[in-house]
Protein backbone atom coordinates (compact mmCIF):
# COMPACT_ATOMS: atom_id res chain seq x y z
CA UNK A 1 84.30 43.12 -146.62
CA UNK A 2 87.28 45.68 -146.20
CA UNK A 3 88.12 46.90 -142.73
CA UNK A 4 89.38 50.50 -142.28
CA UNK A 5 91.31 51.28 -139.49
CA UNK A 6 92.02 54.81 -138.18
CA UNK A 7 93.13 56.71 -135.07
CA UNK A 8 91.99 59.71 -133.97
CA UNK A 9 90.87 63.40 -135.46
CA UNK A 10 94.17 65.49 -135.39
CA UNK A 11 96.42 62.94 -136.48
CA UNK A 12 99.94 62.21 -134.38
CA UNK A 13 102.57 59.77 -135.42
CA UNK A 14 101.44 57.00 -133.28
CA UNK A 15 98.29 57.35 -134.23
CA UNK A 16 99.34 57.06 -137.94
CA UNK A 17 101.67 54.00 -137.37
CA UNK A 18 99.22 52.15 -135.55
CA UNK A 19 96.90 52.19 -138.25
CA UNK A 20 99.22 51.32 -141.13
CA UNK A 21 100.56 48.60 -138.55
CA UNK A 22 97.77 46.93 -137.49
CA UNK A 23 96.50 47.44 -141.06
CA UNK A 24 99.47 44.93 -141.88
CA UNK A 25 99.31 42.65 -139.58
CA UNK A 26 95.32 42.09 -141.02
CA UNK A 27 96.36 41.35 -144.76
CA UNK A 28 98.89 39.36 -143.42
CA UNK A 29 96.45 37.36 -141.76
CA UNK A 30 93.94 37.52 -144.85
CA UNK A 31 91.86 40.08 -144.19
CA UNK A 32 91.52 43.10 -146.48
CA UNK A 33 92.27 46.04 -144.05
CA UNK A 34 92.86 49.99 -145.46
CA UNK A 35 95.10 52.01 -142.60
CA UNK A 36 93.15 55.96 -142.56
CA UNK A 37 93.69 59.05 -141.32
CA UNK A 38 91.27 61.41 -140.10
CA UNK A 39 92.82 64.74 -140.87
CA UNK A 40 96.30 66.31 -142.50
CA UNK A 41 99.46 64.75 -140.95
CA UNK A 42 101.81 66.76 -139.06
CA UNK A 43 105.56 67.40 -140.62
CA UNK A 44 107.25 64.62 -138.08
CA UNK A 45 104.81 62.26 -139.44
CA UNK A 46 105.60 62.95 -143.06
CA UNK A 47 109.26 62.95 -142.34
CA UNK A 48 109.01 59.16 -140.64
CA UNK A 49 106.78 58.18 -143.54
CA UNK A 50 109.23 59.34 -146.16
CA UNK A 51 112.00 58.42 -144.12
CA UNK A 52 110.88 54.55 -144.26
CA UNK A 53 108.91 54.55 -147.41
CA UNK A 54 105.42 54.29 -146.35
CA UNK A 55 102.34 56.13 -148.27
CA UNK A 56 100.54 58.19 -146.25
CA UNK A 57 96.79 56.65 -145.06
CA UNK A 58 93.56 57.89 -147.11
CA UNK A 59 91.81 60.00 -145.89
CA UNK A 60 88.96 59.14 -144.29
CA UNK A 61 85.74 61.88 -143.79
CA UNK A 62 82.72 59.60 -143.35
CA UNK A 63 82.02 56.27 -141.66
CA UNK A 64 78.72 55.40 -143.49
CA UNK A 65 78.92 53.17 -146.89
CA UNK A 66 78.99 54.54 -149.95
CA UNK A 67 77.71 53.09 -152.92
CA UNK A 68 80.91 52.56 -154.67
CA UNK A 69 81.82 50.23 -151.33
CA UNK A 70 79.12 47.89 -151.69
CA UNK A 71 78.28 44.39 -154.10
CA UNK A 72 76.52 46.07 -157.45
CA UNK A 73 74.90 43.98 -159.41
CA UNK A 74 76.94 43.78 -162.64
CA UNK A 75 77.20 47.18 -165.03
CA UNK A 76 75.31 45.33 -168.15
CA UNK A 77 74.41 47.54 -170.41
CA UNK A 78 73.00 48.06 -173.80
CA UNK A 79 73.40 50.78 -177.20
CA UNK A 80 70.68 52.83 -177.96
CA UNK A 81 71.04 51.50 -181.51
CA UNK A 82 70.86 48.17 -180.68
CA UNK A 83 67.77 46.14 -181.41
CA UNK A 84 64.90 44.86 -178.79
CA UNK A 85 66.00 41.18 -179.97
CA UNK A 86 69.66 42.02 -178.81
CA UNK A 87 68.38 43.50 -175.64
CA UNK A 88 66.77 40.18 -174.94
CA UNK A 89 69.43 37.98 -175.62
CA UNK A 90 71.73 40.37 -173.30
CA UNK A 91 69.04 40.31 -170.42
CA UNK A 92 68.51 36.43 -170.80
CA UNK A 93 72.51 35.98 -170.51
CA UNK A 94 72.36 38.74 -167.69
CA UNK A 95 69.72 36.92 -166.11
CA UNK A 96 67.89 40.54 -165.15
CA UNK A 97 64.55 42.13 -166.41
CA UNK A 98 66.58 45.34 -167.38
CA UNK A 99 69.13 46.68 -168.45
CA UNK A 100 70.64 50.65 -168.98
CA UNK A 101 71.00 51.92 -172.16
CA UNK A 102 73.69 54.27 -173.39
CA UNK A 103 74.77 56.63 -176.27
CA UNK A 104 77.78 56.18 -178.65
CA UNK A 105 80.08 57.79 -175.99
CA UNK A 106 78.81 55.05 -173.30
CA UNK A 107 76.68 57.99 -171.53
CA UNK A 108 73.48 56.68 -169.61
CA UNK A 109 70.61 57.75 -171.35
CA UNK A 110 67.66 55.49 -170.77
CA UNK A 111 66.57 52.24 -169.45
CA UNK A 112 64.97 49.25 -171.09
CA UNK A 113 62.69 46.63 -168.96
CA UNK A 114 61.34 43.18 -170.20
CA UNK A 115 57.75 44.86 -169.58
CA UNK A 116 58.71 47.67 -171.77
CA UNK A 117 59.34 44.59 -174.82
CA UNK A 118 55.85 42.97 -173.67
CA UNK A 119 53.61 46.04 -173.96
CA UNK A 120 54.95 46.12 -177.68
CA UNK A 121 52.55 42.78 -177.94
CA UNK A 122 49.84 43.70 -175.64
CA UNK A 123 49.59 47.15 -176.70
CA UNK A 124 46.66 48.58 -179.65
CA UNK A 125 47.63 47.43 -183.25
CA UNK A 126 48.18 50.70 -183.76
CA UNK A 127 51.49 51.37 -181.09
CA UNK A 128 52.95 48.54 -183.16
CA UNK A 129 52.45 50.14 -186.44
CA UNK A 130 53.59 53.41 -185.52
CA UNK A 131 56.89 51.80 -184.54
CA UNK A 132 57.57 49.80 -187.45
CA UNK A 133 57.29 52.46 -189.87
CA UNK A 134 60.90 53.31 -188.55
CA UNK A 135 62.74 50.48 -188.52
CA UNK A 136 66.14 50.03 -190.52
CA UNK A 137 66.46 47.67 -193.16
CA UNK A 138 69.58 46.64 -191.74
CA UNK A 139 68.30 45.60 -188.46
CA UNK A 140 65.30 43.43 -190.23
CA UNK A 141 68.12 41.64 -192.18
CA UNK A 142 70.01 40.91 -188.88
CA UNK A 143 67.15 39.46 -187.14
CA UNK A 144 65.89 37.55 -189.37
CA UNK A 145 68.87 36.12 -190.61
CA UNK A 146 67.93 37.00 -193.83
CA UNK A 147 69.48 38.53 -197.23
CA UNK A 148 69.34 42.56 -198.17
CA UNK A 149 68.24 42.00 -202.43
CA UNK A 150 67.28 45.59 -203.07
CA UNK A 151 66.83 48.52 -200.49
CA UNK A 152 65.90 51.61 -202.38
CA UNK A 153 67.31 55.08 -201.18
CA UNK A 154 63.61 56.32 -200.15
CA UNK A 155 61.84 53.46 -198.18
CA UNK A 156 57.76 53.99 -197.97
CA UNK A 157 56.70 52.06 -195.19
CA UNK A 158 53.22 52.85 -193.55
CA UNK A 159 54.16 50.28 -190.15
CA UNK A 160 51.87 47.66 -191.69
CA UNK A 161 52.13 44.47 -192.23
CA UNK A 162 50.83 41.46 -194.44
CA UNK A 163 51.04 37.83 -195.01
CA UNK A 164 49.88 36.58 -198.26
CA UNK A 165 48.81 32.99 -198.36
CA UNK A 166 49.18 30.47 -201.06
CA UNK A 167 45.98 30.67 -202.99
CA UNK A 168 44.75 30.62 -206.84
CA UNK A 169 43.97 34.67 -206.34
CA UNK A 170 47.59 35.47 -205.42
CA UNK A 171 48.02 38.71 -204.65
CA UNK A 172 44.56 40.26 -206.27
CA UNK A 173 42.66 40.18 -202.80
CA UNK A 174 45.15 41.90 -200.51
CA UNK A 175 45.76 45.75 -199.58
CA UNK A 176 49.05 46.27 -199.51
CA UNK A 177 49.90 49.84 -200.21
CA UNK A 178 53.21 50.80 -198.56
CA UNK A 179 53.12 48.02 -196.03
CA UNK A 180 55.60 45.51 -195.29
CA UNK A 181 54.48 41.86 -197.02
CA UNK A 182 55.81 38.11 -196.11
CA UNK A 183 55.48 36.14 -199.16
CA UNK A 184 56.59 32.98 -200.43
CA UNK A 185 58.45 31.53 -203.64
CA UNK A 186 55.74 32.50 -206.30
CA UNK A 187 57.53 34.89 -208.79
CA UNK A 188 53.77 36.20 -210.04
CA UNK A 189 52.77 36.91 -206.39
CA UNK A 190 55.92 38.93 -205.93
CA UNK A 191 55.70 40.89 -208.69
CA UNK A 192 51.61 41.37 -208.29
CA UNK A 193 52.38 43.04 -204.64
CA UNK A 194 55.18 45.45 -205.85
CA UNK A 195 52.88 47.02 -208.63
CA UNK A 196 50.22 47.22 -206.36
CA UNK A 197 52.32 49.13 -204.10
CA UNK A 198 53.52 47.55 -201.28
CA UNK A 199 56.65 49.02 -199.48
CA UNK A 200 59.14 45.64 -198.81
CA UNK A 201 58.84 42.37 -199.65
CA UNK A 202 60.49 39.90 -197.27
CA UNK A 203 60.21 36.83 -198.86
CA UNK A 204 60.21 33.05 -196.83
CA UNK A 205 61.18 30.02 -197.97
CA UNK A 206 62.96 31.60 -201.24
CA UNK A 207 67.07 31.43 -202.14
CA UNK A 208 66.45 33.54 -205.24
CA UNK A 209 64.41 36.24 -206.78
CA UNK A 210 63.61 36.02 -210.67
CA UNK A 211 64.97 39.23 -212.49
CA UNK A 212 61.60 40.55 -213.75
CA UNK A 213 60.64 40.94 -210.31
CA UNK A 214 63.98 42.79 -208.67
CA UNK A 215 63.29 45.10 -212.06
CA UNK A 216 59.54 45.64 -211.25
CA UNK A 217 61.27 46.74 -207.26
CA UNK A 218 63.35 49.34 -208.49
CA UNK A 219 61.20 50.71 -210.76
CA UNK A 220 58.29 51.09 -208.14
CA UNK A 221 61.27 51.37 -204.90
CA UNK A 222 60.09 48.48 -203.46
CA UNK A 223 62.66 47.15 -200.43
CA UNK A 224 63.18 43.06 -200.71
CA UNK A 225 64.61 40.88 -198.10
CA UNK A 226 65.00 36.97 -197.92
CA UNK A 227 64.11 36.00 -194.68
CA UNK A 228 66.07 32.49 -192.60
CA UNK A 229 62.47 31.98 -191.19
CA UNK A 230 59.35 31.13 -191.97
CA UNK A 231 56.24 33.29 -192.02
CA UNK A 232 55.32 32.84 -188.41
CA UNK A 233 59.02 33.59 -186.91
CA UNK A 234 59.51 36.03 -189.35
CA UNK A 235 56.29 37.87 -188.43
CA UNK A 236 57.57 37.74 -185.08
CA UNK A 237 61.08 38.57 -185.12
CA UNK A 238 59.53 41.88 -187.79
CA UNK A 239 58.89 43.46 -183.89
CA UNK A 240 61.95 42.67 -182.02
CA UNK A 241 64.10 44.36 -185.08
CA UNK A 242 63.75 47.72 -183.68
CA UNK A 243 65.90 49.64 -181.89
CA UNK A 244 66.30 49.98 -178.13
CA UNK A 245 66.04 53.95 -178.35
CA UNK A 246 62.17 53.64 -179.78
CA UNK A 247 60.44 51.43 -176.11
CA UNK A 248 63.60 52.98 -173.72
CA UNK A 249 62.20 55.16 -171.14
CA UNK A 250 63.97 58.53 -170.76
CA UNK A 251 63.11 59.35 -167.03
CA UNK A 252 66.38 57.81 -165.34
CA UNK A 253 66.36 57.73 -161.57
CA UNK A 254 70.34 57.38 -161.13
CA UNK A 255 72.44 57.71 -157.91
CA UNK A 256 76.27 58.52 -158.02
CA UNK A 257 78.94 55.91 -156.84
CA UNK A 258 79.88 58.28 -154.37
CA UNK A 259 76.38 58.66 -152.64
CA UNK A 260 75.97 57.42 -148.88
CA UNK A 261 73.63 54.23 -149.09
CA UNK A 262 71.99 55.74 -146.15
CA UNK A 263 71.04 58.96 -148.21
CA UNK A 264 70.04 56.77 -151.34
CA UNK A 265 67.71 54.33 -149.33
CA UNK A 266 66.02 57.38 -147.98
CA UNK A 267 65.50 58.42 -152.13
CA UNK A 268 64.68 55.53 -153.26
CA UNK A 269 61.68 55.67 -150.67
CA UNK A 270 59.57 57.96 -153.56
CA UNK A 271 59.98 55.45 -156.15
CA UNK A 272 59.26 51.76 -156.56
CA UNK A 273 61.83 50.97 -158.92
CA UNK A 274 63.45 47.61 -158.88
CA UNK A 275 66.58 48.24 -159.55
CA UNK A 276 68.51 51.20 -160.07
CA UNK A 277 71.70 52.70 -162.16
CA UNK A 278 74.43 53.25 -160.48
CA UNK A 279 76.81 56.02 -161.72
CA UNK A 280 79.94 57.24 -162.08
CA UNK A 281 80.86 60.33 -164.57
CA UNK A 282 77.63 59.58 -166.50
CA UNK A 283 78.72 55.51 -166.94
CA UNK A 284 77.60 52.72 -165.64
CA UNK A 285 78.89 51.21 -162.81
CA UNK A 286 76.40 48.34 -161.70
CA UNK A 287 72.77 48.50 -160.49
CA UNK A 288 71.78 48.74 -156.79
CA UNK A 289 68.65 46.61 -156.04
CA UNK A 290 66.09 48.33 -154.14
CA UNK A 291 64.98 44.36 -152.26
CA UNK A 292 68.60 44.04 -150.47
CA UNK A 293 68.78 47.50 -149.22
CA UNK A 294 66.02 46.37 -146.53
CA UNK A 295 69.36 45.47 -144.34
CA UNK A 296 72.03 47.79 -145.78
CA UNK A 297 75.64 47.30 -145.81
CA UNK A 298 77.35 49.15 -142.84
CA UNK A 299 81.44 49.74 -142.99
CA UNK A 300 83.73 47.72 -140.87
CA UNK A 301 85.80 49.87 -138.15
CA UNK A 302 88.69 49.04 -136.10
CA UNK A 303 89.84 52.04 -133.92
CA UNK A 304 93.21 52.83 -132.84
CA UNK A 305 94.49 55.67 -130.47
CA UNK A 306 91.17 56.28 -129.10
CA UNK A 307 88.19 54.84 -127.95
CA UNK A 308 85.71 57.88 -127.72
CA UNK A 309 83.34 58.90 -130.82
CA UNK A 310 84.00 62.33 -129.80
CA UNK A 311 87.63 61.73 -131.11
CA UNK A 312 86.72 59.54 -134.08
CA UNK A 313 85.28 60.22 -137.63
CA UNK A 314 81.71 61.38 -138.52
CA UNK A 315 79.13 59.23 -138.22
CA UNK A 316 81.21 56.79 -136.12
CA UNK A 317 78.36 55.17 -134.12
CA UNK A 318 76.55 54.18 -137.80
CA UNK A 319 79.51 51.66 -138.45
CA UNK A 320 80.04 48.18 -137.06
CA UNK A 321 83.19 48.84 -134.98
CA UNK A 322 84.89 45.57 -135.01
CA UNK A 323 87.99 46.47 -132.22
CA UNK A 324 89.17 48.80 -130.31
CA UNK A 325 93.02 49.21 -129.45
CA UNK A 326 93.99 51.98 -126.78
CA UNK A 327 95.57 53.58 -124.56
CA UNK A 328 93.65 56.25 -123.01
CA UNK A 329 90.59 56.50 -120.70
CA UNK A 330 87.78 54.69 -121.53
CA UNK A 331 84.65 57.51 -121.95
CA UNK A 332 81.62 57.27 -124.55
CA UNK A 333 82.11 53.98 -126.40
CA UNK A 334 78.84 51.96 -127.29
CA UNK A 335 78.25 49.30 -129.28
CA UNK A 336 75.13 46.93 -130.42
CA UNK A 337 77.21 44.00 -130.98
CA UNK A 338 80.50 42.10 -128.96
CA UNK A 339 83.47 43.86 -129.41
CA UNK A 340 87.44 43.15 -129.17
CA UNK A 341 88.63 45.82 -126.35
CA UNK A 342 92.07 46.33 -125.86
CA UNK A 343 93.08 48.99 -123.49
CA UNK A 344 95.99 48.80 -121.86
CA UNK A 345 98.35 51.75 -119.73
CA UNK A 346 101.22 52.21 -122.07
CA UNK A 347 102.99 54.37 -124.46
């Protein structure tokens, strides 16, 4: 984790150099250290740091962890026009029960759980009907790895659906008025269902359709679709074709890469989410998991210049102060864990 080392409020020049010095000397040794400064620098100091060709430290005005300092789980995401299959391939290769889902411009507008897919199956007939009178064409013919034949410009679909089975009555015994109907290869079945009324066709185990028929779906707009599935998958996969936007819930609970974990531990406290978005400008930046937050991250000090949290940056005594190198009296220092003192009379 990345050590920031910083001298004192009121910034001199040694207080300065000893932080971008001993700053050095840790990535030379392999350790990812970040030299700070607690306030503006005086003119000598800019003057030596021009004069040499050193950047002046960042500043630093906190010593708790923000969230854009910690591990995130990674920003996989999802577009609102995508389809519920789609989203469960992504989560599957994510490995996660979730995943955000955002807008053509990559905004953050919803989130989509593996639950949210479930409830689709466990849910009255009638939730599932409702949401298949809206799906696209398109999207059936992508899922099922099927064929568009004829998609008229006015689609009448009532969310139903039907499978007609091989039989000596056809289609005579079925109601099929504007629903969606899996049929086979039978040419007299086909054209039975359109005149009766039904709303697509998507038809299994079938390379071709017989010209009559397509003639008979224009002429009554009948959709038709050749499925890469049999009835059962097909029936299925009808489900997972649509799009992310119609199960995504709208109530986001996001916090803002540049939120204090401290302050976003204490929100999360009124929910009992398991994850959550992570932010930045309305994007995605990863997810923070609510489980490892029961032993948050704290940021790694080393001071320089001073030894007294008086003198040092706010929230000091929150951090896990690693060393101390000094030159003044020793006064208010604490700390919960061993530390590497250095305090010596010179300078």
């Amino acid at each position: 984790m990345t050590i920031y080392i910083t001298g004192h409020k009121n910034p001199d020049s040694d207080s300065i150099v000893a932080s971008i010095a001993y700053a050095y000397l840790k990535n030379e040794l392999g350790e990812e250290a970040i030299p700070c400064r607690l306030g503006s620098i005086s003119q000598e100091t800019e003057y030596l740091l021009n004069r040499f060709d050193f950047p002046t430290p960042q500043l630093l005005e906190d010593a708790r962890c923000t969230l854009g300092e910690i591990e995130l789980l990674p920003a996989t995401q999802i577009s609102q026009d995508d389809t519920l299959f789609e989203a469960l391939q992504t989560m599957k290769q994510a490995k996660q029960p979730f995943l955000a889902v955002h807008d053509q411009n990559h905004k953050i507008i919803g989130m989509i759980t593996r639950n949210d897919i479930a409830n689709l199956g466990v849910e009255d007939t009638a939730y599932g009907i409702e949401m298949l009178q809206h799906t696209k064409p398109s999207d059936l013919v992508k899922i099922l790895n099927g064929k568009e034949i004829y998609i008229p410009e006015h689609l009448h679909l009532n969310g139903k659906v039907s499978i007609v089975a091989l039989s000596s009555h056809r289609a005579l015994r079925y109601q099929v008025q504007e629903r969606m109907v899996i049929v086979s290869d039978d040419p007299i079945a086909q054209k039975e269902l359109i005149e009766k009324g039904a709303g697509m066709l998507i038809l299994v185990w079938c390379d071709s359709i017989e010209k009559d028929v397509l003639e008979a779906a224009k002429q009554h707009e009948c959709a038709i679709i050749l499925s890469g599935h049999g009835s059962m998958n097909t029936l299925r996969y009808l489900y997972f074709s649509l799009p992310v936007s119609a199960l995504m819930s709208t109530k986001l609970i996001t916090f803002e890469r540049s939120e204090y974990v401290e302050d976003v531990i204490r929100k999360m406290s009124r929910y009992r989410y398991r994850s959550y978005p992570i932010v930045f400008e309305e994007q995605l930046c990863g997810y923070l998991e609510a489980g490892k937050m029961l032993y948050p991250p704290t940021k790694n000090m080393i001071l320089v210049d001073h030894n007294e949290f008086s003198q040092s940056v706010k929230n000091i005594e929150k951090a896990s102060v690693l060393e101390v190198i000094d030159h003044h009296r020793i006064h208010d220092f604490t700390s919960t864990r061993p530390v590497y003192f250095r305090n010596e009379t010179v300078g």
